[in-house]
N, C-alpha and C. Protein backbone atom coordinates (compact mmCIF):
# COMPACT_ATOMS: atom_id res chain seq x y z
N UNK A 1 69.97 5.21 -25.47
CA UNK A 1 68.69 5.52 -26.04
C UNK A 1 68.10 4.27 -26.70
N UNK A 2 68.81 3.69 -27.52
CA UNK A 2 68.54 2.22 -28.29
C UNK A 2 68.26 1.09 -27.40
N UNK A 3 68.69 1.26 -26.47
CA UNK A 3 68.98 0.12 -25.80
C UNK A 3 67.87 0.23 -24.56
N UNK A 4 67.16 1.45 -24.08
CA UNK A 4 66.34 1.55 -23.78
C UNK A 4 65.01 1.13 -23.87
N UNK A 5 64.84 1.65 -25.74
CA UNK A 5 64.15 1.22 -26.24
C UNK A 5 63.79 -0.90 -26.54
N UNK A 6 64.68 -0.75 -27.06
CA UNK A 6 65.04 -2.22 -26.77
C UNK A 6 64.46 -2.82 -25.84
N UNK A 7 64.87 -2.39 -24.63
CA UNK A 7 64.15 -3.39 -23.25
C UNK A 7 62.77 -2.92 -22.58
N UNK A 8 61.77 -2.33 -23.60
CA UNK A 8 60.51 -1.75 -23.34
C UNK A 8 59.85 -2.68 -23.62
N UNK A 9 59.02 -2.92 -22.85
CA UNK A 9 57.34 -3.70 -24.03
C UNK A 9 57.60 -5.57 -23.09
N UNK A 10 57.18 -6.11 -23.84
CA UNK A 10 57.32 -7.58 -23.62
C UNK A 10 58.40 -8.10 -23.13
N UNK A 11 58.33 -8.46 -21.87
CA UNK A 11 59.35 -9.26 -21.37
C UNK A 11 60.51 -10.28 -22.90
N UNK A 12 59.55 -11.12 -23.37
CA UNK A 12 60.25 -12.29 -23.85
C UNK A 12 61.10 -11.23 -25.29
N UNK A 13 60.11 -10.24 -25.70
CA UNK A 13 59.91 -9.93 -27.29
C UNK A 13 61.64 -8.86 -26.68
N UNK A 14 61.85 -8.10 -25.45
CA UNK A 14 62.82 -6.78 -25.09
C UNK A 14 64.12 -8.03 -24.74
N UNK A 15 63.89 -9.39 -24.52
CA UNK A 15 65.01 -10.24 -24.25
C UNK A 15 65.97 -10.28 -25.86
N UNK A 16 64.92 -10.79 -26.44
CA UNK A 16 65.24 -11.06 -28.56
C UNK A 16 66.00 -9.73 -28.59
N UNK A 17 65.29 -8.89 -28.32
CA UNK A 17 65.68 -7.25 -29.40
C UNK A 17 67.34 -7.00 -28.51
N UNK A 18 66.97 -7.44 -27.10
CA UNK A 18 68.76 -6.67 -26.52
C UNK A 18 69.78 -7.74 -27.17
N UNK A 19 69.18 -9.25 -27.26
CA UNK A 19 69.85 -10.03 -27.43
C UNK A 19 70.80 -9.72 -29.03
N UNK A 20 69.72 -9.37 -29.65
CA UNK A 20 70.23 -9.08 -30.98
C UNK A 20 71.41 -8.00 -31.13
N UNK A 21 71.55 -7.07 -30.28
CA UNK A 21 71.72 -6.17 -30.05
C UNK A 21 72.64 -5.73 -29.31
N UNK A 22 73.49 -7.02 -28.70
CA UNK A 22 74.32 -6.94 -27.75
C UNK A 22 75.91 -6.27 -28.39
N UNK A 23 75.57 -6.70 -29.32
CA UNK A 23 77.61 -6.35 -29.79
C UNK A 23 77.32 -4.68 -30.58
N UNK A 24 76.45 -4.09 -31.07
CA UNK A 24 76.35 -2.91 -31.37
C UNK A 24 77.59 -2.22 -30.56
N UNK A 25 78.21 -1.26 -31.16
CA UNK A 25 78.62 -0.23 -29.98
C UNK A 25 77.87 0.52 -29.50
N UNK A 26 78.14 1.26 -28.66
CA UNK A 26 77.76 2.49 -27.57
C UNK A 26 77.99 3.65 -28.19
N UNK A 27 76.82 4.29 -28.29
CA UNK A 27 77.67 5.73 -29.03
C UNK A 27 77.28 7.21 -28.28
N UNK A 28 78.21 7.79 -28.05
CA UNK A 28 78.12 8.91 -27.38
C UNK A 28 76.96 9.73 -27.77
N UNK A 29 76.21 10.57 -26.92
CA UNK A 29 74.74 11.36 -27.48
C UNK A 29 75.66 12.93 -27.27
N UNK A 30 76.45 13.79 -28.08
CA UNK A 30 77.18 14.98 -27.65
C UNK A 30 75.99 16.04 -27.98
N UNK A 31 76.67 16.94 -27.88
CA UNK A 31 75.86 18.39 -27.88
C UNK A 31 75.86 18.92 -29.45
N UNK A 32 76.69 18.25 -29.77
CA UNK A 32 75.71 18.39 -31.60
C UNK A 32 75.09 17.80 -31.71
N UNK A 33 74.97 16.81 -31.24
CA UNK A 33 73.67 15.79 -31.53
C UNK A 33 71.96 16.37 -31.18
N UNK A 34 72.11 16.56 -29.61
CA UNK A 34 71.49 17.03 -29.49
C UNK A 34 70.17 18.40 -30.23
N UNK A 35 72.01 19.53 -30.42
CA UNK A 35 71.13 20.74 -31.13
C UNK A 35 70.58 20.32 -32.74
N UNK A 36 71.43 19.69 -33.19
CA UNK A 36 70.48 19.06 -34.61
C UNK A 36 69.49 18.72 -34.13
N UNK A 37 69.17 17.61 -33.40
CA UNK A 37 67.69 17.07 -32.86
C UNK A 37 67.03 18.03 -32.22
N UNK A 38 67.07 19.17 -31.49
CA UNK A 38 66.13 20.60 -31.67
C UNK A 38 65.77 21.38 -32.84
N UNK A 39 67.01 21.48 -33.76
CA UNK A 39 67.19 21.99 -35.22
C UNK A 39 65.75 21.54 -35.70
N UNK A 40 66.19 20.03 -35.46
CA UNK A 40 64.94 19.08 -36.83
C UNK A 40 63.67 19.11 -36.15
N UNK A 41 63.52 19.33 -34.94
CA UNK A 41 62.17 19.32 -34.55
C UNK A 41 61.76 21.12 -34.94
N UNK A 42 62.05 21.56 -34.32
CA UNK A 42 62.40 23.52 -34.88
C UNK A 42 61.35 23.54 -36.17
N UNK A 43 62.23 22.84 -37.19
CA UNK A 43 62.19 22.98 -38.47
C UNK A 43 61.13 22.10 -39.24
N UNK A 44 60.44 21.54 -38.02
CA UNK A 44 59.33 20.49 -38.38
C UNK A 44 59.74 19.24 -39.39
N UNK A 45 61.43 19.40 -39.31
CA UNK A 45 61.85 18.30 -40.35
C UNK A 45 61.44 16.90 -39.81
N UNK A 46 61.58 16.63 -38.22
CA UNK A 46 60.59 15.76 -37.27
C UNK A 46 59.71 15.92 -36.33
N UNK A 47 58.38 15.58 -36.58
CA UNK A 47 57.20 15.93 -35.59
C UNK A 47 57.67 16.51 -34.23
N UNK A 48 56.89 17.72 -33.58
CA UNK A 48 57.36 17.82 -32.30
C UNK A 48 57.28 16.90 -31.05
N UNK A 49 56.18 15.67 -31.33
CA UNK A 49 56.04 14.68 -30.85
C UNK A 49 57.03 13.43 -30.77
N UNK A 50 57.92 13.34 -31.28
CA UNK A 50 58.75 12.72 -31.98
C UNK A 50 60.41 13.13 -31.91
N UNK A 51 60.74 13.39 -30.72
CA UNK A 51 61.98 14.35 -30.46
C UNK A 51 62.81 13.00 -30.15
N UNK A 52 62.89 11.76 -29.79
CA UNK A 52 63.91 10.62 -30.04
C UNK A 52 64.14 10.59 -31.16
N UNK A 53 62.94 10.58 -32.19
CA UNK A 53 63.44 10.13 -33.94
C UNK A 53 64.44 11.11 -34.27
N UNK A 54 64.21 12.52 -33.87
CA UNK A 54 65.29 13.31 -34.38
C UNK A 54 66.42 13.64 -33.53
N UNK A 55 66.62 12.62 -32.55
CA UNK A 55 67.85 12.77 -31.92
C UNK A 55 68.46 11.42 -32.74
N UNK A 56 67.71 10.45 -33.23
CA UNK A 56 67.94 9.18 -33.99
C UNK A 56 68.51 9.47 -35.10
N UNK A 57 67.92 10.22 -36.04
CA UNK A 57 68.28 11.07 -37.30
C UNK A 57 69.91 11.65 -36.97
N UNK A 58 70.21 12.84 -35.82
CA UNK A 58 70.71 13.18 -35.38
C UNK A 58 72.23 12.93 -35.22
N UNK A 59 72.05 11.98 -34.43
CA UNK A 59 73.41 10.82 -34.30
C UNK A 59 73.70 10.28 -35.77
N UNK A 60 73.29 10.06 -36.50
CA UNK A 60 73.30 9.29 -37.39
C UNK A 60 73.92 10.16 -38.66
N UNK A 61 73.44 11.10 -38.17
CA UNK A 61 74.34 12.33 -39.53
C UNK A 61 75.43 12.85 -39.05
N UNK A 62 75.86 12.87 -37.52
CA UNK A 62 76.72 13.79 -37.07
C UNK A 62 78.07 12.59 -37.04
N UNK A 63 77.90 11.41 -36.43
CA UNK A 63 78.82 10.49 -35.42
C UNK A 63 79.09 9.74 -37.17
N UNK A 64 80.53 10.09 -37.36
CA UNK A 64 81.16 9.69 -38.39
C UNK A 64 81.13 8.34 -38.73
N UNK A 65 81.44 7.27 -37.81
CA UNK A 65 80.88 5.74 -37.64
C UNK A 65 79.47 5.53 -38.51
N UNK A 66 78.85 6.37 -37.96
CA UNK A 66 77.44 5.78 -38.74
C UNK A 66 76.93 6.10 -39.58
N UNK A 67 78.13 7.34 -40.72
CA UNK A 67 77.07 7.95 -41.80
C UNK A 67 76.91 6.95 -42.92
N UNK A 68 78.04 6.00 -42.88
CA UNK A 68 77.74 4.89 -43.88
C UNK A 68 76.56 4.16 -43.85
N UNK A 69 76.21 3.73 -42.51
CA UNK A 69 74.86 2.64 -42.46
C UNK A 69 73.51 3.77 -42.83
N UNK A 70 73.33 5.15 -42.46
CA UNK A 70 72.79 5.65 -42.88
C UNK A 70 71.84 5.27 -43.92
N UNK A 71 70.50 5.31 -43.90
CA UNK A 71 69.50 5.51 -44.91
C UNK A 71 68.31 6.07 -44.33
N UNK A 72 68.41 7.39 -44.47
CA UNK A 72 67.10 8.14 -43.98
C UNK A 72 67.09 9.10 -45.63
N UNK A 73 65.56 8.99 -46.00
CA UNK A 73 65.56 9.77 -46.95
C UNK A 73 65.57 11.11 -47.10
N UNK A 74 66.13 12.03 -47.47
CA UNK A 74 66.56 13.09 -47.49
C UNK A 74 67.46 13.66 -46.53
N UNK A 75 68.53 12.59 -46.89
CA UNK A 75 69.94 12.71 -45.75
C UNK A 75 70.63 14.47 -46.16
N UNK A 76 70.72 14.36 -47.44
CA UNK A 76 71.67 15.81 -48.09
C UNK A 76 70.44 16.89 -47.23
N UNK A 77 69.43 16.74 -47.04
CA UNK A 77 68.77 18.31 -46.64
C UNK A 77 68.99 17.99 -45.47
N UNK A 78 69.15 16.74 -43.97
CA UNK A 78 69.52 16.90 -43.36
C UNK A 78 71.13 17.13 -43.06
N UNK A 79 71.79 17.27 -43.86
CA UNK A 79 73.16 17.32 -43.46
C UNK A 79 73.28 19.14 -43.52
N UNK A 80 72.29 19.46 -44.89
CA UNK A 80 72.49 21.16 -44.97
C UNK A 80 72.41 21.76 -43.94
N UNK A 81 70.85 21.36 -43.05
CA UNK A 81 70.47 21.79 -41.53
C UNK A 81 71.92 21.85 -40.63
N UNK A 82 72.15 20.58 -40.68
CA UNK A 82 73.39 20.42 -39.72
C UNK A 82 74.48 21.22 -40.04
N UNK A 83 75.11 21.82 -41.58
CA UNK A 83 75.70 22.89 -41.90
C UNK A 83 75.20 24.09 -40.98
N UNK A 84 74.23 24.59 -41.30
CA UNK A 84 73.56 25.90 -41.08
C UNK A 84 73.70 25.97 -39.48
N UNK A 85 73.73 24.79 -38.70
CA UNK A 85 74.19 25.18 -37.22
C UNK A 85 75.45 25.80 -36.80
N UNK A 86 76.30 25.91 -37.35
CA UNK A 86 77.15 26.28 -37.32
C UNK A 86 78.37 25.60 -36.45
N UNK A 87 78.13 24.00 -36.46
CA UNK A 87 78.65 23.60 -35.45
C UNK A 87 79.27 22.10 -36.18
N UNK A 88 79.06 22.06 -37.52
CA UNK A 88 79.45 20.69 -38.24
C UNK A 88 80.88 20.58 -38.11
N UNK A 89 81.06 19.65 -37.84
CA UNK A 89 82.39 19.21 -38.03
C UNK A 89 82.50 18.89 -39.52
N UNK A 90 83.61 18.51 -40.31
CA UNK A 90 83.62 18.17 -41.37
C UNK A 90 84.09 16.44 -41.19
N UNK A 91 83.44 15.64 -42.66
CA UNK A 91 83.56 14.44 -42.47
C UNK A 91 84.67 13.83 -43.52
């Protein structure tokens, strides 16, 4: 998904952004991910226009690796959502 993004737009400007970008890991997109990112659109917590940001959000609350780098504001009401699915793993 990132990396997609990444190589959109300007030849020279999508070379910089992958370049930067190369040692990131790869991170799996699973099926919690997903249903949170329906959850948050659902719940208008992200525009319905806007269904990458809340698969972005998404990953980012679920995939244990990344809750540290985390900074989205109002992470605790997204993590409640992600409770209420009934599908949280615990961290």
């Amino acid at each position: 998904m990132v990396l997609g993004e990444a190589g959109d737009g300007d030849a020279v400007a999508a070379r910089k952004r992958l370049q930067a970008i190369r040692n990131f890991p790869i991170l799996d997109l699973t099926v919690e991910c997903h249903t949170l990112a329906q959850r948050l659109v659902h719940l208008k917590a992200v525009p319905q226009e806007c269904p990458e940001d809340a698969l972005h959000v998404a990953v980012a609350t679920i995939i244990p690796s990344q809750k540290q780098k985390l900074a989205v504001p109002g992470f605790r009401s997204i993590r409640k959502i992600h409770w209420q699915t009934g599908s949280c793993s615990k961290w």
